[in-house]
C-alpha atoms as a PDB file:
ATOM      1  CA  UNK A   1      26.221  78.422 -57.517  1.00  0.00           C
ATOM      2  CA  UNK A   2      23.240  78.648 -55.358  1.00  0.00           C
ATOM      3  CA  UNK A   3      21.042  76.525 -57.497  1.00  0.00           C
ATOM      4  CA  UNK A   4      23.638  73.987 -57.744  1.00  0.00           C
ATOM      5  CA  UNK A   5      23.896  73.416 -54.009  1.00  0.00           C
ATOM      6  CA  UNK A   6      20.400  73.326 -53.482  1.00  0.00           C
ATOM      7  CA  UNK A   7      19.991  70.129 -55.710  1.00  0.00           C
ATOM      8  CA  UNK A   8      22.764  68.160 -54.154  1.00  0.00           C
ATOM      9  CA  UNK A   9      20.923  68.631 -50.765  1.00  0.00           C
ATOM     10  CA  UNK A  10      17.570  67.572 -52.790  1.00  0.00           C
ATOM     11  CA  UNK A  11      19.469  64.573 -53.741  1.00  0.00           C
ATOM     12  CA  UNK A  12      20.264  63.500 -50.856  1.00  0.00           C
ATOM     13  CA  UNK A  13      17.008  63.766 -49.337  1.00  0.00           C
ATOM     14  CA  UNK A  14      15.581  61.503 -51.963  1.00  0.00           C
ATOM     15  CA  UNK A  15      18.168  58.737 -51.530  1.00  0.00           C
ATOM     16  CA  UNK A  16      17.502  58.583 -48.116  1.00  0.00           C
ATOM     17  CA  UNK A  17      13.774  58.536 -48.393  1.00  0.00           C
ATOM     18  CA  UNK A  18      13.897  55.574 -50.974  1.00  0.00           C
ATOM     19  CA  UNK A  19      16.332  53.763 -48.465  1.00  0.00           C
ATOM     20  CA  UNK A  20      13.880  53.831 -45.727  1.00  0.00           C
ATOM     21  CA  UNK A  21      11.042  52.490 -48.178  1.00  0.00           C
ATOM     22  CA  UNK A  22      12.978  49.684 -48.952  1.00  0.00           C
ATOM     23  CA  UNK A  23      13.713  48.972 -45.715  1.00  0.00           C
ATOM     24  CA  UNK A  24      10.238  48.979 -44.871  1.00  0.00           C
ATOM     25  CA  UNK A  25       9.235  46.694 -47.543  1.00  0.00           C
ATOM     26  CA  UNK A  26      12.045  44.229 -47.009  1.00  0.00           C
ATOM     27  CA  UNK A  27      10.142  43.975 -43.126  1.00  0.00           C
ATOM     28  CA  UNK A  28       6.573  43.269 -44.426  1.00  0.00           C
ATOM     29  CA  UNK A  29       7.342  40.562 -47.289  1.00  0.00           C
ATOM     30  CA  UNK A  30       9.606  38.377 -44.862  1.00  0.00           C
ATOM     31  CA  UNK A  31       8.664  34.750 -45.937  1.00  0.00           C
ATOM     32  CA  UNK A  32       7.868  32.023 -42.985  1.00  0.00           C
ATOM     33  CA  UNK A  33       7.081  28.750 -43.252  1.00  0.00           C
ATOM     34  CA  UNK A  34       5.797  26.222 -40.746  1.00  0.00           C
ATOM     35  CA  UNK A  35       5.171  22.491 -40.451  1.00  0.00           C
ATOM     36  CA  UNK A  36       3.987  20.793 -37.730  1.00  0.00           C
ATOM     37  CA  UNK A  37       4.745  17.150 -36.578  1.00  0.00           C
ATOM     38  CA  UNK A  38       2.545  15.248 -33.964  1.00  0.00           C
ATOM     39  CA  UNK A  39       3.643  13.878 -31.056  1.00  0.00           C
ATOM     40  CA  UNK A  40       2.253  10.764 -29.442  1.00  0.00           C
ATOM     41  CA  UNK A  41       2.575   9.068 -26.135  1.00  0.00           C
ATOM     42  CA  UNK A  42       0.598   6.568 -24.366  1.00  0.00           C
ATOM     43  CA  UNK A  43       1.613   5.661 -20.440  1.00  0.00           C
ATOM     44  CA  UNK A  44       0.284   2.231 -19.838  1.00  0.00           C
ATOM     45  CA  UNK A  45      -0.322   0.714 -16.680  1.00  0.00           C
ATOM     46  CA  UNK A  46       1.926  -1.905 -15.910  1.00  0.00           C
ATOM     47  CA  UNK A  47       1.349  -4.420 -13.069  1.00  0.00           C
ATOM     48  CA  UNK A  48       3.755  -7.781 -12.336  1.00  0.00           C
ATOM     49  CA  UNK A  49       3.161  -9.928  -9.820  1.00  0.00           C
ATOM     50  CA  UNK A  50       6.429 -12.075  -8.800  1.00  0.00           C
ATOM     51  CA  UNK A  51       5.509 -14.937  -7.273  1.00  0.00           C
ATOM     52  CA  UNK A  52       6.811 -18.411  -5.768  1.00  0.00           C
ATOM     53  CA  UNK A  53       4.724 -20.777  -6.663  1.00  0.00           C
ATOM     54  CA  UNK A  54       6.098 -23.325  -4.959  1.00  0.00           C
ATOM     55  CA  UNK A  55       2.943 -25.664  -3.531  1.00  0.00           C
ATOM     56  CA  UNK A  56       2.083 -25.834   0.316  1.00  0.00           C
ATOM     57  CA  UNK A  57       2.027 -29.539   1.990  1.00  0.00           C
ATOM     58  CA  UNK A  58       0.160 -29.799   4.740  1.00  0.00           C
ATOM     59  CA  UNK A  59       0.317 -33.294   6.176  1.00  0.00           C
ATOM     60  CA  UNK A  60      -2.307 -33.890   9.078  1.00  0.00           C
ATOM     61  CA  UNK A  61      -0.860 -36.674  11.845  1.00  0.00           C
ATOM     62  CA  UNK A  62      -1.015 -36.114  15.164  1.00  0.00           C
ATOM     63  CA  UNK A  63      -4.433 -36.005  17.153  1.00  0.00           C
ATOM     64  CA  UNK A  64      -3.028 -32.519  18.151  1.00  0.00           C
ATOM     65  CA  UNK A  65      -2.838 -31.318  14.204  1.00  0.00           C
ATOM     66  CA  UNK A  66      -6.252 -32.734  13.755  1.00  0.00           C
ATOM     67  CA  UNK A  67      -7.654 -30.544  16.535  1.00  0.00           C
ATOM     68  CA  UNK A  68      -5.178 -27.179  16.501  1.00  0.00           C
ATOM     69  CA  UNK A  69      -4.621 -27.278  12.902  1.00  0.00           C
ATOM     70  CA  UNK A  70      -1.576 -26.369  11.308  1.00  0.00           C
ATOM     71  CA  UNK A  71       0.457 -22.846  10.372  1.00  0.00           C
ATOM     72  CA  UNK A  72       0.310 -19.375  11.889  1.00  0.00           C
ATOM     73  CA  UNK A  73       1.543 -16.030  11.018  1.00  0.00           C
ATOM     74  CA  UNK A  74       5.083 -16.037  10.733  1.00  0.00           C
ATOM     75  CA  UNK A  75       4.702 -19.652  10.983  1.00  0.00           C
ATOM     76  CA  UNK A  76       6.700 -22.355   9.039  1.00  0.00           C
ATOM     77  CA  UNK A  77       4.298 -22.305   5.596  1.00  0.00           C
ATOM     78  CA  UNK A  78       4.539 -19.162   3.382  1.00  0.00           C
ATOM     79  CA  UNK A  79       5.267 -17.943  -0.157  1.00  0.00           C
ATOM     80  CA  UNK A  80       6.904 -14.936  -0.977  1.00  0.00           C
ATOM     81  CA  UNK A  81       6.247 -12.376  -3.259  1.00  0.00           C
ATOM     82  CA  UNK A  82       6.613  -8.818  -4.846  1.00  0.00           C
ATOM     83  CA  UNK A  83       4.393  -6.999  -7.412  1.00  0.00           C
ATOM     84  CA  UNK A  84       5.957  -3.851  -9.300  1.00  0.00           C
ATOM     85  CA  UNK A  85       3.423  -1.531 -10.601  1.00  0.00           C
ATOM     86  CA  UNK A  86       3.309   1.668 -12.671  1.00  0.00           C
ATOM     87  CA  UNK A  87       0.330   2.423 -11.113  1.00  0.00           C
ATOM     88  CA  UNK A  88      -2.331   1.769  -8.138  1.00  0.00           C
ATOM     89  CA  UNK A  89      -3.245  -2.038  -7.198  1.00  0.00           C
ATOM     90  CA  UNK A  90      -4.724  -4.161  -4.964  1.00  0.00           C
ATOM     91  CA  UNK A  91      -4.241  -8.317  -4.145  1.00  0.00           C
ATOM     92  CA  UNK A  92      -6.752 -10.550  -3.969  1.00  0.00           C
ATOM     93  CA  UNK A  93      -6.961 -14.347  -4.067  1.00  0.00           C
ATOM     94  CA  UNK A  94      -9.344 -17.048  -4.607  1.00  0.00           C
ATOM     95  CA  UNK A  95      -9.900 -20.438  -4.895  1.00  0.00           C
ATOM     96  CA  UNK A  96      -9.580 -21.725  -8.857  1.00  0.00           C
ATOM     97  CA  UNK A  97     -11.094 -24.903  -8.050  1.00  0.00           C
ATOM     98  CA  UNK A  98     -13.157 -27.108  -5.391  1.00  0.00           C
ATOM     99  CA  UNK A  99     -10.623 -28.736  -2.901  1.00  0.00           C
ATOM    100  CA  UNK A 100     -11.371 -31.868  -3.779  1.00  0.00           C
ATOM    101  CA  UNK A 101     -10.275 -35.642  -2.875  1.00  0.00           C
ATOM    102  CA  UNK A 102      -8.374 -38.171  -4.770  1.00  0.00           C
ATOM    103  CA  UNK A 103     -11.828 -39.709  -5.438  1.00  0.00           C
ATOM    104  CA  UNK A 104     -12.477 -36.942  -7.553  1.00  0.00           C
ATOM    105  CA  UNK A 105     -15.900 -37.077  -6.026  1.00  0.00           C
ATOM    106  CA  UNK A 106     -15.632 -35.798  -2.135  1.00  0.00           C
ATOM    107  CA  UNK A 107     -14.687 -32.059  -1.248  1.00  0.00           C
ATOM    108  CA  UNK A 108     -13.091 -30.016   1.824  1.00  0.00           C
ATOM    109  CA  UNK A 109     -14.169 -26.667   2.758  1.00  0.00           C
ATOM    110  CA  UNK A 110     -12.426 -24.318   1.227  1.00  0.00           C
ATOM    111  CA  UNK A 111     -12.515 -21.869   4.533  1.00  0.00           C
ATOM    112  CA  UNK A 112     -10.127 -24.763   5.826  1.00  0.00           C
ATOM    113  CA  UNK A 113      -7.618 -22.450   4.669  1.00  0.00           C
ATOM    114  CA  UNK A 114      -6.231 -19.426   5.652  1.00  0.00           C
ATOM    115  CA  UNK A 115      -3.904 -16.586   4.448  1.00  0.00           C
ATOM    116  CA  UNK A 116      -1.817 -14.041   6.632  1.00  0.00           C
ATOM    117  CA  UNK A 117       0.547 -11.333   5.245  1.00  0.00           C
ATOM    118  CA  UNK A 118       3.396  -9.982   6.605  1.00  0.00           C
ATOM    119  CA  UNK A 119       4.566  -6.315   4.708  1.00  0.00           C
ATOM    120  CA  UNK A 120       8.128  -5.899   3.654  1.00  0.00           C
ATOM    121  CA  UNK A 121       8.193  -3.306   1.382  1.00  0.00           C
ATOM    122  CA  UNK A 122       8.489  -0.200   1.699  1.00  0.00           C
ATOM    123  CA  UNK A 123       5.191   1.192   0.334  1.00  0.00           C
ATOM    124  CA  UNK A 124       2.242   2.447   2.605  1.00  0.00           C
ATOM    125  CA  UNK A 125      -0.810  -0.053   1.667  1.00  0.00           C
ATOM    126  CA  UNK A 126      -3.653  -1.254   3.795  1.00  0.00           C
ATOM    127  CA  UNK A 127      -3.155  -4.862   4.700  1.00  0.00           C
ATOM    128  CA  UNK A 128      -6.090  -6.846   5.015  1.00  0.00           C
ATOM    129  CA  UNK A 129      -4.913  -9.797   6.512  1.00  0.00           C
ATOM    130  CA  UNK A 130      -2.183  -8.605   8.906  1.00  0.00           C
ATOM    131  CA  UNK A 131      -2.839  -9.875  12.041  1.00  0.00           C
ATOM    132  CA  UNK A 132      -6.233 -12.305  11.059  1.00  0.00           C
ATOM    133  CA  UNK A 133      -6.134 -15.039   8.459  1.00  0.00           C
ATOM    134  CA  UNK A 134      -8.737 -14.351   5.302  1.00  0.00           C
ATOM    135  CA  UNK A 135     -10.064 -17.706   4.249  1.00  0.00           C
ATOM    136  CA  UNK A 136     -10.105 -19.156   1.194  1.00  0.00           C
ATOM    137  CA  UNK A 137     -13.282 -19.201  -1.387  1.00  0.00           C
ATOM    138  CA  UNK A 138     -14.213 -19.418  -4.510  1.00  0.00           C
ATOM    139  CA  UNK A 139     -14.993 -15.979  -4.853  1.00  0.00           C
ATOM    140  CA  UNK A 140     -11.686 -13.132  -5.099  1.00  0.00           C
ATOM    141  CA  UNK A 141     -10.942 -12.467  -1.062  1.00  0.00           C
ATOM    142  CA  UNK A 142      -9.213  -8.576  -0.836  1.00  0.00           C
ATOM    143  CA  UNK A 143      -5.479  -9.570   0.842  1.00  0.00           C
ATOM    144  CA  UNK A 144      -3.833  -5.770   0.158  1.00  0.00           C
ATOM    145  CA  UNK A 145      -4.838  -2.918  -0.732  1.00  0.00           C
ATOM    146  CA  UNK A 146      -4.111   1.417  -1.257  1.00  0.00           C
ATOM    147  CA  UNK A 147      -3.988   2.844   1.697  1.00  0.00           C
ATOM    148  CA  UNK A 148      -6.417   5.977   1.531  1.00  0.00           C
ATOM    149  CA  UNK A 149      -5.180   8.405  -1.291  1.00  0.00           C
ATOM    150  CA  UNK A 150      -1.124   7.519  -0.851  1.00  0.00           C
ATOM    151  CA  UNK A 151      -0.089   5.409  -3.935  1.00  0.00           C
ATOM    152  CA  UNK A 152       1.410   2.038  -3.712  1.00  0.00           C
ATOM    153  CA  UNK A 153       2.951   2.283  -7.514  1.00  0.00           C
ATOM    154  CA  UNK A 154       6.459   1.191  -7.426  1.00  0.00           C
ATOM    155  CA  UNK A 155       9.080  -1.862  -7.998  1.00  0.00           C
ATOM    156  CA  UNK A 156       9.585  -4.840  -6.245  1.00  0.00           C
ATOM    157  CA  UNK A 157      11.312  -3.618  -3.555  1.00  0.00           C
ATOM    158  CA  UNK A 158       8.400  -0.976  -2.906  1.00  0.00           C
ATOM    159  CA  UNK A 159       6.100  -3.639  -2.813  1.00  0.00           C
ATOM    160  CA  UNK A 160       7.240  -6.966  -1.279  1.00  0.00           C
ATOM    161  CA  UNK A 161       4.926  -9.118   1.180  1.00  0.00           C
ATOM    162  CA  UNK A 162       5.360 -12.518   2.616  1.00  0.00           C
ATOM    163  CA  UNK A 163       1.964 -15.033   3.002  1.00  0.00           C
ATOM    164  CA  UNK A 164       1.646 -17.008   5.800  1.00  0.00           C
ATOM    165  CA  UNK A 165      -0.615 -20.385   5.424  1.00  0.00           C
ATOM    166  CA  UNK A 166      -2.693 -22.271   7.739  1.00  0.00           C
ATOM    167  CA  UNK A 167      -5.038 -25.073   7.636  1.00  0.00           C
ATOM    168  CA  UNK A 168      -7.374 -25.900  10.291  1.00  0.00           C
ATOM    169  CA  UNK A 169      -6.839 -23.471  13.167  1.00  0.00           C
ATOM    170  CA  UNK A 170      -9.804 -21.133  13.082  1.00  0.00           C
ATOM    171  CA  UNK A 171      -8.235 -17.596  12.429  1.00  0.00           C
ATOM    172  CA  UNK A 172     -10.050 -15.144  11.533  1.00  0.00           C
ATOM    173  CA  UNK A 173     -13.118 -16.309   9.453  1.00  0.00           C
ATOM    174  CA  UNK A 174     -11.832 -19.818   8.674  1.00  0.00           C
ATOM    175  CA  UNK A 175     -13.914 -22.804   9.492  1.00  0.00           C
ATOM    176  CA  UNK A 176     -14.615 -23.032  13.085  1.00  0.00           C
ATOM    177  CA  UNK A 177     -14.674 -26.526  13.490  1.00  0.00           C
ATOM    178  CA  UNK A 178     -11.740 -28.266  14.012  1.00  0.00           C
ATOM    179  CA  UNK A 179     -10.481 -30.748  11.293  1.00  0.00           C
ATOM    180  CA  UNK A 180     -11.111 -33.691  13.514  1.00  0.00           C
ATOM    181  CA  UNK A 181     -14.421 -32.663  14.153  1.00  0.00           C
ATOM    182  CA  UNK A 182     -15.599 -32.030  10.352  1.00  0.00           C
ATOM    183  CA  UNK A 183     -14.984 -36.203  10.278  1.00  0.00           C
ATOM    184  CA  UNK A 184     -13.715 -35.573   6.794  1.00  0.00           C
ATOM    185  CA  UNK A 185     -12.730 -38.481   4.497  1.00  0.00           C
ATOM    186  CA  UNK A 186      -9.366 -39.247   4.936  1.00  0.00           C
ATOM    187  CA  UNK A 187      -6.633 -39.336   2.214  1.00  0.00           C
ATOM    188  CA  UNK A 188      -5.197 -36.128  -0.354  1.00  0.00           C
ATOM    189  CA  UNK A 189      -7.051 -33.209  -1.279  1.00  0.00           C
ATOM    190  CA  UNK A 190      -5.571 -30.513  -3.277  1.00  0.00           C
ATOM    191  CA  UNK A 191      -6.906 -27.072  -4.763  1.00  0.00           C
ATOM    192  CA  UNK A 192      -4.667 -24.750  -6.685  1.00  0.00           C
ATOM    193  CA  UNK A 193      -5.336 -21.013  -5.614  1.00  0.00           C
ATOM    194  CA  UNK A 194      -5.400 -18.014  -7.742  1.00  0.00           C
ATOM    195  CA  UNK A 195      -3.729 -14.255  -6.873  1.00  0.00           C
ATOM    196  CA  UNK A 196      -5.150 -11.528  -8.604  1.00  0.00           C
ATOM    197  CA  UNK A 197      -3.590  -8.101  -8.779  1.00  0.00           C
ATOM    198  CA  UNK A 198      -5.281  -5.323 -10.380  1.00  0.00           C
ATOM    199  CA  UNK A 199      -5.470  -1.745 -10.798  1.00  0.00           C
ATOM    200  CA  UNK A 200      -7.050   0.557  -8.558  1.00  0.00           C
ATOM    201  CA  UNK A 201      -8.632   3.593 -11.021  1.00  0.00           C
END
């Protein structure tokens, strides 16, 4: 009877030794297998300038037009716009062509003409041309721009601004002579003018 009992217990010893092996092994040969997918995004820089491009008429009469000129800020000749941007800008315009006469031949000063902006969005941006007119030339003239590090990215309603026109009164660096004293050739002239937005890096 004793060596009977002795082997059960044996048994049992075993079986629970081969348990744990298995166990163990089961733990170590765990298959895993991975794939990998790539991911890809590219944030572009957007920038839309919204623009009326309705054209500015200014029709010189009076002896007092000739001499004053004509326009001011927040005066009666303007063009209203917006630019929505994904990322920093700045506004510029220039002259695309020589304002020239209806001879095709004779030409104005450009720096006849003048630009004034009045800010209406909500954005912080330095304005250029806030309370002096820029004149016009053939070269790109700064109008707005960022404002120290503070971004001016954002929709239309973040960045809306009103331009003023004026033609022959001297603001700023315009022409300094009067109209009426240039003795110009009288009759049409025309130029169209160019606005430029790009991005600040």
């Amino acid at each position: 009877m004793k060596t009977t009992t002795t082997y059960l217990l044996g048994c049992r010893k075993l079986l629970v030794s081969i348990l744990l092996i298995a166990g163990g092994l089961h733990g170590i040969t765990q298959v895993i297998h991975t794939d990998i997918t790539m991911l890809n995004t590219a944030l572009n820089g957007t920038l839309l300038l919204n623009l009326n491009t309705s054209s500015i008429d200014f029709e010189f009469t009076t002896f007092a037009e000739y001499q004053q000129g004509m326009g001011s800020h927040l005066g009666p000749y303007f063009t209203e716009g917006s630019i929505a941007a994904t990322t920093n800008w700045e506004l510029s315009f220039k002259a695309a062509e020589p304002f020239l006469h209806s001879d095709g031949v004779t030409t104005m000063p450009l720096d006849n003409v003048g630009v004034t902006v009045e800010w209406t969005g909500y954005n912080k941006i330095k304005n250029y041309a806030k309370t002096h007119a820029k004149a016009l030339e053939m070269s790109e003239v700064l109008l707005i721009g960022q404002s120290g590090n503070k971004s001016n990215a954002g929709d239309e309603s973040a960045n809306s601004f009103v331009l003023y026109w004026q033609m022959g009164t001297g603001d700023g660096n315009m022409q300094s002579q009067s109209i009426f004293d240039q003795n110009l050739k009288k009759g049409p002239y025309s130029t169209s003018v160019e606005f430029v937005v790009s991005e600040v890096l």
